[in-house]
C-alpha atoms as a PDB file:
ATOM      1  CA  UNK A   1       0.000   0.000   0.000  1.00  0.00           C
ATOM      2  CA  UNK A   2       0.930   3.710  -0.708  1.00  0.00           C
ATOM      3  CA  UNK A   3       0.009   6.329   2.109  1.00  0.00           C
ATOM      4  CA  UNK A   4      -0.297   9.928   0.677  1.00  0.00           C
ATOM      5  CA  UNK A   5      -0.520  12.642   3.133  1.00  0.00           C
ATOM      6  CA  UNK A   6      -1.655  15.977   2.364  1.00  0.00           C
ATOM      7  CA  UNK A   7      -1.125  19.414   4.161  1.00  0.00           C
ATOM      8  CA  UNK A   8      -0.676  23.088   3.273  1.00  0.00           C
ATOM      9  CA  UNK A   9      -4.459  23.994   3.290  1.00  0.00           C
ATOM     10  CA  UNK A  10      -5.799  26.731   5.334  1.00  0.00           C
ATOM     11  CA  UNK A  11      -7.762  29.947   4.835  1.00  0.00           C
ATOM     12  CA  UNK A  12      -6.425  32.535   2.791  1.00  0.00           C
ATOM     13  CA  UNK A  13      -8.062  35.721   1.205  1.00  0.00           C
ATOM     14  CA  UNK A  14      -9.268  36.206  -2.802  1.00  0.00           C
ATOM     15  CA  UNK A  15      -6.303  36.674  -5.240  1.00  0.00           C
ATOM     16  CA  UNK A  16      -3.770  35.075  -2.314  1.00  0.00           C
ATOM     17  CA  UNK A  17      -1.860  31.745  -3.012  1.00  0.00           C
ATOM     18  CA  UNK A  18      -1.679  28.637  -1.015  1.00  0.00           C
ATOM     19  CA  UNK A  19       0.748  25.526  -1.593  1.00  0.00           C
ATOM     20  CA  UNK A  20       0.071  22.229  -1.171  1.00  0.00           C
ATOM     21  CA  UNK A  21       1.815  19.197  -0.297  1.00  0.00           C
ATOM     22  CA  UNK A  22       1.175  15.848  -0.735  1.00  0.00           C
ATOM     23  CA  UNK A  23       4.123  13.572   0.191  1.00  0.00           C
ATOM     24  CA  UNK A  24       4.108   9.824  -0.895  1.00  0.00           C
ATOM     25  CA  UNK A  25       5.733   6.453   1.180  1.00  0.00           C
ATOM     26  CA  UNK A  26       6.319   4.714  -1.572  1.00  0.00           C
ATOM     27  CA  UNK A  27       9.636   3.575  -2.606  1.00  0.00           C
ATOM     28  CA  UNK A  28       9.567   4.509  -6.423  1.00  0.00           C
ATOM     29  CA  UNK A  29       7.711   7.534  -6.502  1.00  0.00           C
ATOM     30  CA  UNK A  30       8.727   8.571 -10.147  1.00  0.00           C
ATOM     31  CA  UNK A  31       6.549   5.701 -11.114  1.00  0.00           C
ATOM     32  CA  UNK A  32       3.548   6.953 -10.141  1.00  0.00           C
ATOM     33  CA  UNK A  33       0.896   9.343 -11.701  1.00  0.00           C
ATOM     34  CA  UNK A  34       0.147  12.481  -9.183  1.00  0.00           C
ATOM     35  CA  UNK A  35      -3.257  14.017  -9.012  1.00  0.00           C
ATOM     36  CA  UNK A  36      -4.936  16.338  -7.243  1.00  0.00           C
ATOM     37  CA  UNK A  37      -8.801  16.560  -6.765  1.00  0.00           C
ATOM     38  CA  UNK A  38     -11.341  18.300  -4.694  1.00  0.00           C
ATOM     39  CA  UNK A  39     -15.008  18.567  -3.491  1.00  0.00           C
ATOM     40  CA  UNK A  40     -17.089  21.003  -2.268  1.00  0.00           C
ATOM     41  CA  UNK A  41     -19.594  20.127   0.489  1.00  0.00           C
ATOM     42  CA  UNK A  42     -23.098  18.526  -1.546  1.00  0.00           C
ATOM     43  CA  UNK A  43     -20.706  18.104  -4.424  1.00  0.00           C
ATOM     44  CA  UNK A  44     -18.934  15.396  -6.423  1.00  0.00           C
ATOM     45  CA  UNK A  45     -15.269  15.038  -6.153  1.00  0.00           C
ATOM     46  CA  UNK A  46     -13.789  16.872  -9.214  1.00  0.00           C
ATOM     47  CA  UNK A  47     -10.683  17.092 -11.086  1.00  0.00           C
ATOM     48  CA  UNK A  48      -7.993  19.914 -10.509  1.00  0.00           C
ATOM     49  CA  UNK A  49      -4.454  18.127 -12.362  1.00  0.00           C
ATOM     50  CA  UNK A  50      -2.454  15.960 -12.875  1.00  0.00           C
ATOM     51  CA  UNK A  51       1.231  14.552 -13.231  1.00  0.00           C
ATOM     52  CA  UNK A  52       1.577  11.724 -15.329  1.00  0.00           C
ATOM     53  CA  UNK A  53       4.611  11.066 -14.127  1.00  0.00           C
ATOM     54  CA  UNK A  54       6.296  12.070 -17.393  1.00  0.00           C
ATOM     55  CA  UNK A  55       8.329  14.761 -18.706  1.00  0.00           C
ATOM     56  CA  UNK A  56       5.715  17.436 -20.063  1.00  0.00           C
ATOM     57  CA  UNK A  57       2.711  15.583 -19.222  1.00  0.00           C
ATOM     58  CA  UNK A  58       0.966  17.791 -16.851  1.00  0.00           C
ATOM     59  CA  UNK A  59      -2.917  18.878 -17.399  1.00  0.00           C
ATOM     60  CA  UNK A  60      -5.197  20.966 -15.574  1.00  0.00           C
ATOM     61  CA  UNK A  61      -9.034  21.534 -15.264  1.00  0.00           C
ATOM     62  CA  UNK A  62     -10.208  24.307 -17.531  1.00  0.00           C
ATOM     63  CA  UNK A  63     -11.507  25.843 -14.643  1.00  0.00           C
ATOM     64  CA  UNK A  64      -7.561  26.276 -12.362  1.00  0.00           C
ATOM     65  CA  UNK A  65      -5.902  26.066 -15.726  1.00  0.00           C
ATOM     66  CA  UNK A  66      -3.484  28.921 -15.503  1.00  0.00           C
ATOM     67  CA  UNK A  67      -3.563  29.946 -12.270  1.00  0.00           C
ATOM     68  CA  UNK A  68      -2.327  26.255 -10.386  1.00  0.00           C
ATOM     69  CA  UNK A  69       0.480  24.564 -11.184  1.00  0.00           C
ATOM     70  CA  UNK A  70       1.699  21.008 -10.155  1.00  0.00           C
ATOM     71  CA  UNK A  71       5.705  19.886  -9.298  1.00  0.00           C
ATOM     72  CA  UNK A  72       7.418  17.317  -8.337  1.00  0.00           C
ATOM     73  CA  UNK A  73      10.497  16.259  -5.701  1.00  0.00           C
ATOM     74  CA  UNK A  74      11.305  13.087  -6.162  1.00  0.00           C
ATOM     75  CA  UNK A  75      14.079  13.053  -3.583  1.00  0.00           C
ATOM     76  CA  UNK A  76      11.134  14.510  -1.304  1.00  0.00           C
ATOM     77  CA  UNK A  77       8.628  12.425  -2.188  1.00  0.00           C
ATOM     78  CA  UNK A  78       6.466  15.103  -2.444  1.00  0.00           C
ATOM     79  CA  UNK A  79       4.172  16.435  -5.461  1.00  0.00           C
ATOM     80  CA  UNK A  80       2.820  20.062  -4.603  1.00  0.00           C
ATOM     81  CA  UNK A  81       0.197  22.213  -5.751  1.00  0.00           C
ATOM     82  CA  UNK A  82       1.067  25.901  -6.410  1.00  0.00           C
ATOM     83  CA  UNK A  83      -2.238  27.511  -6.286  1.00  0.00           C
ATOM     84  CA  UNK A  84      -2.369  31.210  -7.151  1.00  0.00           C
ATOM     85  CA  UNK A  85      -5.171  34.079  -8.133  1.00  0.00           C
ATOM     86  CA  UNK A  86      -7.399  32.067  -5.817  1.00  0.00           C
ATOM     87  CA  UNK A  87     -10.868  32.470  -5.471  1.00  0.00           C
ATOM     88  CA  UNK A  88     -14.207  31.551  -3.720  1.00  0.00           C
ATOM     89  CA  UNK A  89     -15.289  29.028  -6.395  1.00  0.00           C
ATOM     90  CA  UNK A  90     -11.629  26.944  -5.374  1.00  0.00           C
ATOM     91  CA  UNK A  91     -13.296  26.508  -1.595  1.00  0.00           C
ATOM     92  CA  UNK A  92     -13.033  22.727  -0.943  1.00  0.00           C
ATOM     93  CA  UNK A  93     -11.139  19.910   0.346  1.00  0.00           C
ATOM     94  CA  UNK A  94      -7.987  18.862  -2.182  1.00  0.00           C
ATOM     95  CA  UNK A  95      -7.490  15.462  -2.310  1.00  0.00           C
ATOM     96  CA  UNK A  96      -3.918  13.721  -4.172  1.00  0.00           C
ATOM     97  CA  UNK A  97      -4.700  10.648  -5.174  1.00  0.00           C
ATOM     98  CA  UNK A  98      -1.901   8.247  -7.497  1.00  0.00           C
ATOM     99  CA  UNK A  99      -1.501   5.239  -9.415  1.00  0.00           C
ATOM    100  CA  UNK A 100       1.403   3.852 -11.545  1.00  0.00           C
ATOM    101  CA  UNK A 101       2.181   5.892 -14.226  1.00  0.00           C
ATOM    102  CA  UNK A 102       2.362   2.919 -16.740  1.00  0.00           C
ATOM    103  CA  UNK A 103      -0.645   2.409 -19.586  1.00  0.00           C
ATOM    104  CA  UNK A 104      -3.470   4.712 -20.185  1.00  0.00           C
ATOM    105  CA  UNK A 105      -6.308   5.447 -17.884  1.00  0.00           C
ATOM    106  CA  UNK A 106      -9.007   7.942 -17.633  1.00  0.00           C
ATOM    107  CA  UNK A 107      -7.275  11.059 -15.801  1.00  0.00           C
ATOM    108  CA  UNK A 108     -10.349  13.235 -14.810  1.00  0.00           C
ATOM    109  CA  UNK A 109     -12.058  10.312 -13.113  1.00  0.00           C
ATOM    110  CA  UNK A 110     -11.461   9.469  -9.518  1.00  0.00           C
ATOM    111  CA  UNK A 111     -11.936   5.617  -9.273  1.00  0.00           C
ATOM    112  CA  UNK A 112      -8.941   5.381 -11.671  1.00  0.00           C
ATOM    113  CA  UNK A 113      -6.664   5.947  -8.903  1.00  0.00           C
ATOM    114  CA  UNK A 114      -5.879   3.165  -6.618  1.00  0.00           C
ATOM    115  CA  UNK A 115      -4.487   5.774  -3.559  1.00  0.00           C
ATOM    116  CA  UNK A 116      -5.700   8.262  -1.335  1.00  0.00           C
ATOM    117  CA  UNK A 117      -4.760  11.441   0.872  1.00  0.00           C
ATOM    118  CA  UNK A 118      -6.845  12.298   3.770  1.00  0.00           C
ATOM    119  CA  UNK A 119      -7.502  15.939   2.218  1.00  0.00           C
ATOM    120  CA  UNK A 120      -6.692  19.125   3.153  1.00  0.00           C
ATOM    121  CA  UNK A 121      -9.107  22.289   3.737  1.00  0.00           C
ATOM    122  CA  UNK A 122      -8.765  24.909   1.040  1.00  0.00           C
ATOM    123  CA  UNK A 123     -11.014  28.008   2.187  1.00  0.00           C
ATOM    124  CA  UNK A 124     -10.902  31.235  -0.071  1.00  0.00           C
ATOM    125  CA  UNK A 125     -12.582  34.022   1.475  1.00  0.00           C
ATOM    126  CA  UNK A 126     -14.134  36.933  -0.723  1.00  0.00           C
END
């Protein structure tokens, strides 16, 4: 089993930025697809991004599509998500989630990842 841990949520105002962190246990981390969802209380869980786990292959929901950004450390075992220009609509909890990187899969759909984070509280205030 992986364990994914997130942290870095909190409350921050409009237009601020947040990072978040979700570090990995696993042994060969570079192996493994990195994404990052969310949901919004009475809401389905909905995609933000994700890292493939390959050079360039990085994609984002329309709707955080130039204002977050996802990285990598491998020697921290830690994928984060850069969020900037943030505002009300990104209110929920952020989820990572990860499976191997190997073979295609769906990438906006949740049960296509085998591994969970707890979440983390993302609260934008207007």
């Amino acid at each position: 089993q992986v364990q994914l841990v997130e942290s870095g949520g909190g409350l921050v105002q409009a237009g601020g930025s947040l990072r978040l962190s979700c570090a990995a246990s696993t042994r060969t981390f570079s192996s493994y697809a990195m994404a990052w969802f969310r949901q919004a209380p009475g809401k389905e869980r909905e995609f933000v991004a994700v890292d493939r786990g390959y050079v360039g292959m990085t994609y984002y929901a329309d709707s955080v599509k130039g204002r977050f950004t996802m990285s990598r450390d491998n020697a921290a075992n830690t994928e984060y998500l850069q969020m900037d220009s943030l505002n009300p609509e990104d209110t929920a909890v952020y989820y990572c989630a990860a499976r191997p990187r190997n073979g295609s899969f769906r990438r906006t759909t949740s049960n296509e990842y085998y591994y969970w984070g707890q979440g983390t509280q993302v609260t934008v205030s207007s």
